[in-house]
PDB file of N, CA and C in Angstrom:
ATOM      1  N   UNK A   1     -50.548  40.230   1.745  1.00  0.00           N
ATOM      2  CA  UNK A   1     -51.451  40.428   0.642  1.00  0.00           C
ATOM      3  C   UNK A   1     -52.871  40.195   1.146  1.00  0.00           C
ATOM      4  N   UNK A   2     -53.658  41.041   1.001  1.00  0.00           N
ATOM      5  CA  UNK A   2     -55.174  41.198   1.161  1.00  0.00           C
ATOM      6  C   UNK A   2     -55.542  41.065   0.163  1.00  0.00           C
ATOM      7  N   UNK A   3     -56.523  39.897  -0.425  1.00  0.00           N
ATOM      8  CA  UNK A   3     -57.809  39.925  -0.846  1.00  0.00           C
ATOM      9  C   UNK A   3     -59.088  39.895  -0.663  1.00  0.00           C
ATOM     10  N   UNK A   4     -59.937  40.421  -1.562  1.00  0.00           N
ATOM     11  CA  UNK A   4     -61.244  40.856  -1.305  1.00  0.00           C
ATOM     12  C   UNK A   4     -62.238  40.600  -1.696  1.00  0.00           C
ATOM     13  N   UNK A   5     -62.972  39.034  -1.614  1.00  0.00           N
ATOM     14  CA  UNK A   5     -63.696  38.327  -2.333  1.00  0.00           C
ATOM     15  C   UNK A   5     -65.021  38.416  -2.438  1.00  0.00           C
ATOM     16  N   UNK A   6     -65.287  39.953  -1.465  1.00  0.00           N
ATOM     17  CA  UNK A   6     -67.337  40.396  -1.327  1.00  0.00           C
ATOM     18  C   UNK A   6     -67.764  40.634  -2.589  1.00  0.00           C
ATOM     19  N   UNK A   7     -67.262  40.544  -3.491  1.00  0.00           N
ATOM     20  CA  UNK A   7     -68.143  41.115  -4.872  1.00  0.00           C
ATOM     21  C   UNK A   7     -68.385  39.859  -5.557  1.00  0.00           C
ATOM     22  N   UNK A   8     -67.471  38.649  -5.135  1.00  0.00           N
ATOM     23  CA  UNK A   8     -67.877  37.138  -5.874  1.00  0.00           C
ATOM     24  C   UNK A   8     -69.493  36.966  -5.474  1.00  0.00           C
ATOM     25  N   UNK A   9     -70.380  36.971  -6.557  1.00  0.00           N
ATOM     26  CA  UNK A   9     -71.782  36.552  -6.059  1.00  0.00           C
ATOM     27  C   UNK A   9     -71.811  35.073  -5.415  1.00  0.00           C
ATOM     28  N   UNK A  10     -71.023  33.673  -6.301  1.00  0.00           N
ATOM     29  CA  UNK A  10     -71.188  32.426  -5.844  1.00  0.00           C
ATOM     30  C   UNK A  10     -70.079  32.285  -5.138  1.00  0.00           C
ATOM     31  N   UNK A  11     -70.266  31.406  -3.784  1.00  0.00           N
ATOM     32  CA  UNK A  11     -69.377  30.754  -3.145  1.00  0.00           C
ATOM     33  C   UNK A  11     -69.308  29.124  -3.175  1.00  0.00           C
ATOM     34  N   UNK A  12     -68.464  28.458  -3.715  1.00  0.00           N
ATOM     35  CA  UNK A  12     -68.804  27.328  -3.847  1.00  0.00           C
ATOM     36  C   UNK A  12     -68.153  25.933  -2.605  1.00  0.00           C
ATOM     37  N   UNK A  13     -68.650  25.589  -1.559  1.00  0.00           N
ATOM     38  CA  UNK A  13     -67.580  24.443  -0.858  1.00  0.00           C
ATOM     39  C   UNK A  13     -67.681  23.263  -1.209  1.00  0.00           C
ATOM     40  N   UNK A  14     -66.871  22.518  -1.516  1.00  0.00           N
ATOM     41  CA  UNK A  14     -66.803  21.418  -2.349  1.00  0.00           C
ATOM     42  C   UNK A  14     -66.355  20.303  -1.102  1.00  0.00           C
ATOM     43  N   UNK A  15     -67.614  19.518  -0.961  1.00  0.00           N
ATOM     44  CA  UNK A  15     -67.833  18.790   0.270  1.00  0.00           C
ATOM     45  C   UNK A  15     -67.116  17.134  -0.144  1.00  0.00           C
ATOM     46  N   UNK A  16     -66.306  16.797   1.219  1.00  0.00           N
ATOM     47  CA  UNK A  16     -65.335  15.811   1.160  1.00  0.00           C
ATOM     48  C   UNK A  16     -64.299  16.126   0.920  1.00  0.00           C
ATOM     49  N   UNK A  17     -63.389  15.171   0.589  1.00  0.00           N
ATOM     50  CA  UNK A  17     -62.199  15.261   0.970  1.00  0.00           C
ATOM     51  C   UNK A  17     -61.287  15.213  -1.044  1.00  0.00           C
ATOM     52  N   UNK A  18     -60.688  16.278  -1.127  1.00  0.00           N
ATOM     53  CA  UNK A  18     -59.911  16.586  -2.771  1.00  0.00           C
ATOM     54  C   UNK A  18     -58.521  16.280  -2.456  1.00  0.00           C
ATOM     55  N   UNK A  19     -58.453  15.915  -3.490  1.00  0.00           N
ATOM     56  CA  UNK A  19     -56.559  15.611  -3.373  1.00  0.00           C
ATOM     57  C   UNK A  19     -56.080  17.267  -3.835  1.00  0.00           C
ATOM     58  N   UNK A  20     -55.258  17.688  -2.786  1.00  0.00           N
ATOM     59  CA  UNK A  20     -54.795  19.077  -2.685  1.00  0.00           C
ATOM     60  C   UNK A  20     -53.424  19.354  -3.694  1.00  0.00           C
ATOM     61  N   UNK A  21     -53.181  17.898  -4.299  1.00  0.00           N
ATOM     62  CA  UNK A  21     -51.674  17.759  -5.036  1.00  0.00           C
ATOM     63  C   UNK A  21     -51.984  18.474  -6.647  1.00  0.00           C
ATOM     64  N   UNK A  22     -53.784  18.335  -6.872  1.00  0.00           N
ATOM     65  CA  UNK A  22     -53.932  18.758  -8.101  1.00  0.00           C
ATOM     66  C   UNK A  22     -53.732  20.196  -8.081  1.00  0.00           C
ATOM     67  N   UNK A  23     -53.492  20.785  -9.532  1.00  0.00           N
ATOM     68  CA  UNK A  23     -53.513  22.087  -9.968  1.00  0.00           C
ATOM     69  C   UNK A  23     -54.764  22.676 -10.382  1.00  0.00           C
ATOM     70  N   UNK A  24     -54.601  23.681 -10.933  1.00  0.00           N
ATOM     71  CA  UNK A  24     -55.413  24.527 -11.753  1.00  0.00           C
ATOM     72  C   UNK A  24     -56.180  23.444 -12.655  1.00  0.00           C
ATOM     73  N   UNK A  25     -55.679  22.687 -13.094  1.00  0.00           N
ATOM     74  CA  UNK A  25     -56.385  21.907 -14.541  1.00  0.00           C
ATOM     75  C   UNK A  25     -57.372  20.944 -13.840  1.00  0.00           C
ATOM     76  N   UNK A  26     -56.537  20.483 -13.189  1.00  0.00           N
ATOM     77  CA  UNK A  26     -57.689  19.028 -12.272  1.00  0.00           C
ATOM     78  C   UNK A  26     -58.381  19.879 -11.502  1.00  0.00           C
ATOM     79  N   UNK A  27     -58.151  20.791 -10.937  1.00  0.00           N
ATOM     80  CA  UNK A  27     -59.679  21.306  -9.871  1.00  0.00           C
ATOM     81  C   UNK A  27     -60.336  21.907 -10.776  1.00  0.00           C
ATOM     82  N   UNK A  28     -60.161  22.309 -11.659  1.00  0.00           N
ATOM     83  CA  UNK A  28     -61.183  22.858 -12.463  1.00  0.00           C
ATOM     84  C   UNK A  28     -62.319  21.792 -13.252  1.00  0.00           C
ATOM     85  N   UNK A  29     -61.066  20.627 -14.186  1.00  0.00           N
ATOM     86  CA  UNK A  29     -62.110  19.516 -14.233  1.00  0.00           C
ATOM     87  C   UNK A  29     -62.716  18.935 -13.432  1.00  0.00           C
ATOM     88  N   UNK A  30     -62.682  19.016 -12.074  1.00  0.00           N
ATOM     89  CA  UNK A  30     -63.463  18.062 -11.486  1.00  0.00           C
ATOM     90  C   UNK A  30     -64.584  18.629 -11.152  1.00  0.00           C
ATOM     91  N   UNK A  31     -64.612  20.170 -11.159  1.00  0.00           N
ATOM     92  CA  UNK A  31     -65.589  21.136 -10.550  1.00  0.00           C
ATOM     93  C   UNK A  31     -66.385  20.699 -11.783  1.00  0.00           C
ATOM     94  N   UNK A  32     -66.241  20.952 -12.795  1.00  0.00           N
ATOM     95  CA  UNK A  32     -66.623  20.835 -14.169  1.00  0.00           C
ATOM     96  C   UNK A  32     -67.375  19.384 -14.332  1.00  0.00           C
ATOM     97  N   UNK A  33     -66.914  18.525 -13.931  1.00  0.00           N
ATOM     98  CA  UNK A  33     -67.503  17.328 -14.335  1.00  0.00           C
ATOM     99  C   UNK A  33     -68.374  16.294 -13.051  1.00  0.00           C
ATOM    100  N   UNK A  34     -68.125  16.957 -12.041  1.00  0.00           N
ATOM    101  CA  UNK A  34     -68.817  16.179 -10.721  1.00  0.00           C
ATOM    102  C   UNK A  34     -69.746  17.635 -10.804  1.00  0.00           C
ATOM    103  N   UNK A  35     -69.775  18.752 -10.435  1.00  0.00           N
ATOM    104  CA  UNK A  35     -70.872  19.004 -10.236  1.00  0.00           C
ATOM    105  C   UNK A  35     -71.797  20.150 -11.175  1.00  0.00           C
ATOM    106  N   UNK A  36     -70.918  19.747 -13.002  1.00  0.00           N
ATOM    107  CA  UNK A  36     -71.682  20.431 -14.147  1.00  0.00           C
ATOM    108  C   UNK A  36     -71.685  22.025 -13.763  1.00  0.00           C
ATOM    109  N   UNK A  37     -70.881  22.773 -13.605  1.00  0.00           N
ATOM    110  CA  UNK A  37     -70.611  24.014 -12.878  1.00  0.00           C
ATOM    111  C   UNK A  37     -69.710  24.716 -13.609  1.00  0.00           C
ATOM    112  N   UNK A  38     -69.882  26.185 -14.234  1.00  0.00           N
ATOM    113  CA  UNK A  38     -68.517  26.877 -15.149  1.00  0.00           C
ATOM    114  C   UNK A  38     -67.705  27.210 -13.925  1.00  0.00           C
ATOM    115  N   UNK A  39     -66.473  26.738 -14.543  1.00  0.00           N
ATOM    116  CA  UNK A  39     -65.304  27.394 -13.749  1.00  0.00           C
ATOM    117  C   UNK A  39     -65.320  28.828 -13.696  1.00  0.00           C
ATOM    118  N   UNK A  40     -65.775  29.413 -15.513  1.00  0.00           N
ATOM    119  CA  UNK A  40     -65.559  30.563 -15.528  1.00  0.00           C
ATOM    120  C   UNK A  40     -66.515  31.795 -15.326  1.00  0.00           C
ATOM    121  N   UNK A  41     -67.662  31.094 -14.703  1.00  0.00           N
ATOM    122  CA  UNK A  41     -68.552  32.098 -13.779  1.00  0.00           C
ATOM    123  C   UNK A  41     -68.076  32.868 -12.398  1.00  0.00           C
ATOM    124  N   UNK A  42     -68.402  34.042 -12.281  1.00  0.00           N
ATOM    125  CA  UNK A  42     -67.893  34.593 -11.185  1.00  0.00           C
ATOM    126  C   UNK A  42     -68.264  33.696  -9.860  1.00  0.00           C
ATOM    127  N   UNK A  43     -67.418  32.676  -9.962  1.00  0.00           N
ATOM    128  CA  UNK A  43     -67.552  31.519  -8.465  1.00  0.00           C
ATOM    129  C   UNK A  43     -66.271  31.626  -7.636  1.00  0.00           C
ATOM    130  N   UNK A  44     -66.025  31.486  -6.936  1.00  0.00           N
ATOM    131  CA  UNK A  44     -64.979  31.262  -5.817  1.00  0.00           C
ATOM    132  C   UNK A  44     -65.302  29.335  -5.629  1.00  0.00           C
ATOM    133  N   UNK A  45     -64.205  28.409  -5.360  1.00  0.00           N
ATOM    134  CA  UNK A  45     -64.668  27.068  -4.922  1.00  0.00           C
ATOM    135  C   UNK A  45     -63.422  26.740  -4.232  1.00  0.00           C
ATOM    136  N   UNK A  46     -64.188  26.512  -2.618  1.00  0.00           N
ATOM    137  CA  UNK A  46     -62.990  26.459  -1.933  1.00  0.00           C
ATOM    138  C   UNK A  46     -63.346  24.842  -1.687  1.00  0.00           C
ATOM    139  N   UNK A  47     -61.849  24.394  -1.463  1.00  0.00           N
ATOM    140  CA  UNK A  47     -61.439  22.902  -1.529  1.00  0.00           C
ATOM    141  C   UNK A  47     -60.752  22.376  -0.444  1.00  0.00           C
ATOM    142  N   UNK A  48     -61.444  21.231   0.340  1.00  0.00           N
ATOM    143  CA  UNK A  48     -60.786  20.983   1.916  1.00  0.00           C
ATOM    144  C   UNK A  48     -60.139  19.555   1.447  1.00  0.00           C
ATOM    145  N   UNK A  49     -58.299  19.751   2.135  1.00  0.00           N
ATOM    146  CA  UNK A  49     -57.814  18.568   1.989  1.00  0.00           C
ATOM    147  C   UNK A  49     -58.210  17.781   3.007  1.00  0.00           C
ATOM    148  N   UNK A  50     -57.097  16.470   2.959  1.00  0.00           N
ATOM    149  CA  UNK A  50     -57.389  15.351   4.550  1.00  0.00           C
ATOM    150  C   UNK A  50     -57.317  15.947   5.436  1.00  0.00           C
ATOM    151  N   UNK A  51     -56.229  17.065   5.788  1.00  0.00           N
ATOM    152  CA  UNK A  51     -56.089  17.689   7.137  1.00  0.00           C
ATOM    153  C   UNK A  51     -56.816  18.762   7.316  1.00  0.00           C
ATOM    154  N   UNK A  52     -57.541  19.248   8.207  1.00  0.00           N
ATOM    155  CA  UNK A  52     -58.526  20.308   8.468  1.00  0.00           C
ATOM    156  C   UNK A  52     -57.786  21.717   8.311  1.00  0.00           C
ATOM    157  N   UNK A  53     -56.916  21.758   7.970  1.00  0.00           N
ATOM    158  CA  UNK A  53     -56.321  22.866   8.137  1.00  0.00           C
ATOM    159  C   UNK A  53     -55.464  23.834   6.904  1.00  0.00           C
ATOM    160  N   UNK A  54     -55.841  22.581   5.944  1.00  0.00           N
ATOM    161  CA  UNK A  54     -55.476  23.114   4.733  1.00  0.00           C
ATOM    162  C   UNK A  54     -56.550  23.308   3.583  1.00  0.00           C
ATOM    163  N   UNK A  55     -56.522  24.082   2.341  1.00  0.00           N
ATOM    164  CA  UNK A  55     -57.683  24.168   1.824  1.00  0.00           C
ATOM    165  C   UNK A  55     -57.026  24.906   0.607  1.00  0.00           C
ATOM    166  N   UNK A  56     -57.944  24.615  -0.762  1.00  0.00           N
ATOM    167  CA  UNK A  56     -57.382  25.112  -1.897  1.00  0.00           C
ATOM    168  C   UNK A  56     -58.379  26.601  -2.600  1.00  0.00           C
ATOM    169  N   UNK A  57     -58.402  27.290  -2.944  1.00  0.00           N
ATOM    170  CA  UNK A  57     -59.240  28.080  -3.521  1.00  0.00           C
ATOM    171  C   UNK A  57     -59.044  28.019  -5.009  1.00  0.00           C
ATOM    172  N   UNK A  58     -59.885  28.385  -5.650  1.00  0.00           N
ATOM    173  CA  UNK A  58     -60.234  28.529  -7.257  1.00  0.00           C
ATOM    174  C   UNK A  58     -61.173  29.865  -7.441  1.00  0.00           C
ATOM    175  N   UNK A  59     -60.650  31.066  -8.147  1.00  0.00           N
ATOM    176  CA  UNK A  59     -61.160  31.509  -8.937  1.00  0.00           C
ATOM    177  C   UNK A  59     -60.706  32.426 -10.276  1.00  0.00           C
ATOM    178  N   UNK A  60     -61.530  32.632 -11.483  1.00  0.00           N
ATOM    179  CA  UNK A  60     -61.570  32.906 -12.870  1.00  0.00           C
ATOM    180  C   UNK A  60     -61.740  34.436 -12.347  1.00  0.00           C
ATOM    181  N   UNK A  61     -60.563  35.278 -12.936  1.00  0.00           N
ATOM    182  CA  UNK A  61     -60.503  36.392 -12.927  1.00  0.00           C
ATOM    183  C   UNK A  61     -60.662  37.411 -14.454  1.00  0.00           C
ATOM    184  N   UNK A  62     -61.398  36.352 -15.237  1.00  0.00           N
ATOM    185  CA  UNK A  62     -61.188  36.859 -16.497  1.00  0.00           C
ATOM    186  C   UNK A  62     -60.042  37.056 -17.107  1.00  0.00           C
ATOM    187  N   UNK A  63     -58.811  36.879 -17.063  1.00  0.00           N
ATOM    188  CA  UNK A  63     -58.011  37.305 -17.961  1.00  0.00           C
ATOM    189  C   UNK A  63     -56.981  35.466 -17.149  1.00  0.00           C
ATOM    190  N   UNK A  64     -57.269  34.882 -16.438  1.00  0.00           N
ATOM    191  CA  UNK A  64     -56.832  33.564 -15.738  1.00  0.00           C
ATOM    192  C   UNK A  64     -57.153  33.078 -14.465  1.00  0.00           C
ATOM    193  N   UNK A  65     -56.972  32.006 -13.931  1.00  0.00           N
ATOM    194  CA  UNK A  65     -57.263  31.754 -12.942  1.00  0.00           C
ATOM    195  C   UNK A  65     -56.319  32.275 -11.460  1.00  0.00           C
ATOM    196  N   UNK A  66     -56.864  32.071 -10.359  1.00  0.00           N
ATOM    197  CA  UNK A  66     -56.065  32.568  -9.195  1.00  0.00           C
ATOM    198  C   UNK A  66     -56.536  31.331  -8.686  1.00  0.00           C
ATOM    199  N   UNK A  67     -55.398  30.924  -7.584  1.00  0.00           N
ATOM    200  CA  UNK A  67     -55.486  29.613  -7.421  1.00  0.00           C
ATOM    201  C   UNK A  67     -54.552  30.212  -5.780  1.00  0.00           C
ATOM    202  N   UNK A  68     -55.594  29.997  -4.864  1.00  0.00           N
ATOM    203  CA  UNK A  68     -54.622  29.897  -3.334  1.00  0.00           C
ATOM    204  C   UNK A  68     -54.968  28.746  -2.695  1.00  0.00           C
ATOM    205  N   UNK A  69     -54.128  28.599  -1.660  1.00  0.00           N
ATOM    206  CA  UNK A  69     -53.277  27.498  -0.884  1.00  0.00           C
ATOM    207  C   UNK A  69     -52.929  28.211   0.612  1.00  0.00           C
ATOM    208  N   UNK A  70     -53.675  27.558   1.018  1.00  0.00           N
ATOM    209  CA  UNK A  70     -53.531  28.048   2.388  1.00  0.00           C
ATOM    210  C   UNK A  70     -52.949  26.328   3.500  1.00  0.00           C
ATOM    211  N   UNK A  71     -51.954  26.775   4.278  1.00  0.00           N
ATOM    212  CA  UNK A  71     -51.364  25.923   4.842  1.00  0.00           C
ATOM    213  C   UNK A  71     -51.823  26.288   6.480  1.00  0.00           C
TER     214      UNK A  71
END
C-alpha cells in the first residue's frame, strides 16, 4: 500500500518521546491539549516511540481518522 501525503499542507513532529500503546483518542488528545492544535486540520503528526525505529502517524481524512504504525 502506497500513500501519498504531498497535498497535506502541515506536517507536524511531535518532539520526545509518546507512549506508542495509545490510540486514536489519546494521540489526538494530547495533540489537542499540549500543543492547542486541531486534529481536524489538514495536519499529518508523526509520533516517535522509545525505540528509534518505531513511530505513529495521525491524520483526519474528513470522513475519520487514519492512524499508521510503522514497526
Amino acid at each position: 500500500m502506497l500513500l501519498d501525503f504531498t497535498h497535506v499542507p502541515n506536517i507536524f513532529i511531535v518532539c520526545g518521546k509518546t507512549d506508542l500503546r495509545k490510540g486514536i483518542d489519546g494521540l489526538a488528545a494530547f495533540v489537542t491539549e499540549t500543543y492547542q492544535l486541531d486534529v481536524f486540520d489538514q495536519a499529518l503528526f508523526l509520533f516517535c516511540g522509545t525505540k528509534s525505529d518505531r513511530f505513529k502517524a495521525l491524520y483526519w481524512e474528513g470522513d475519520g481518522f487514519l492512524l499508521l504504525y510503522k514497526l
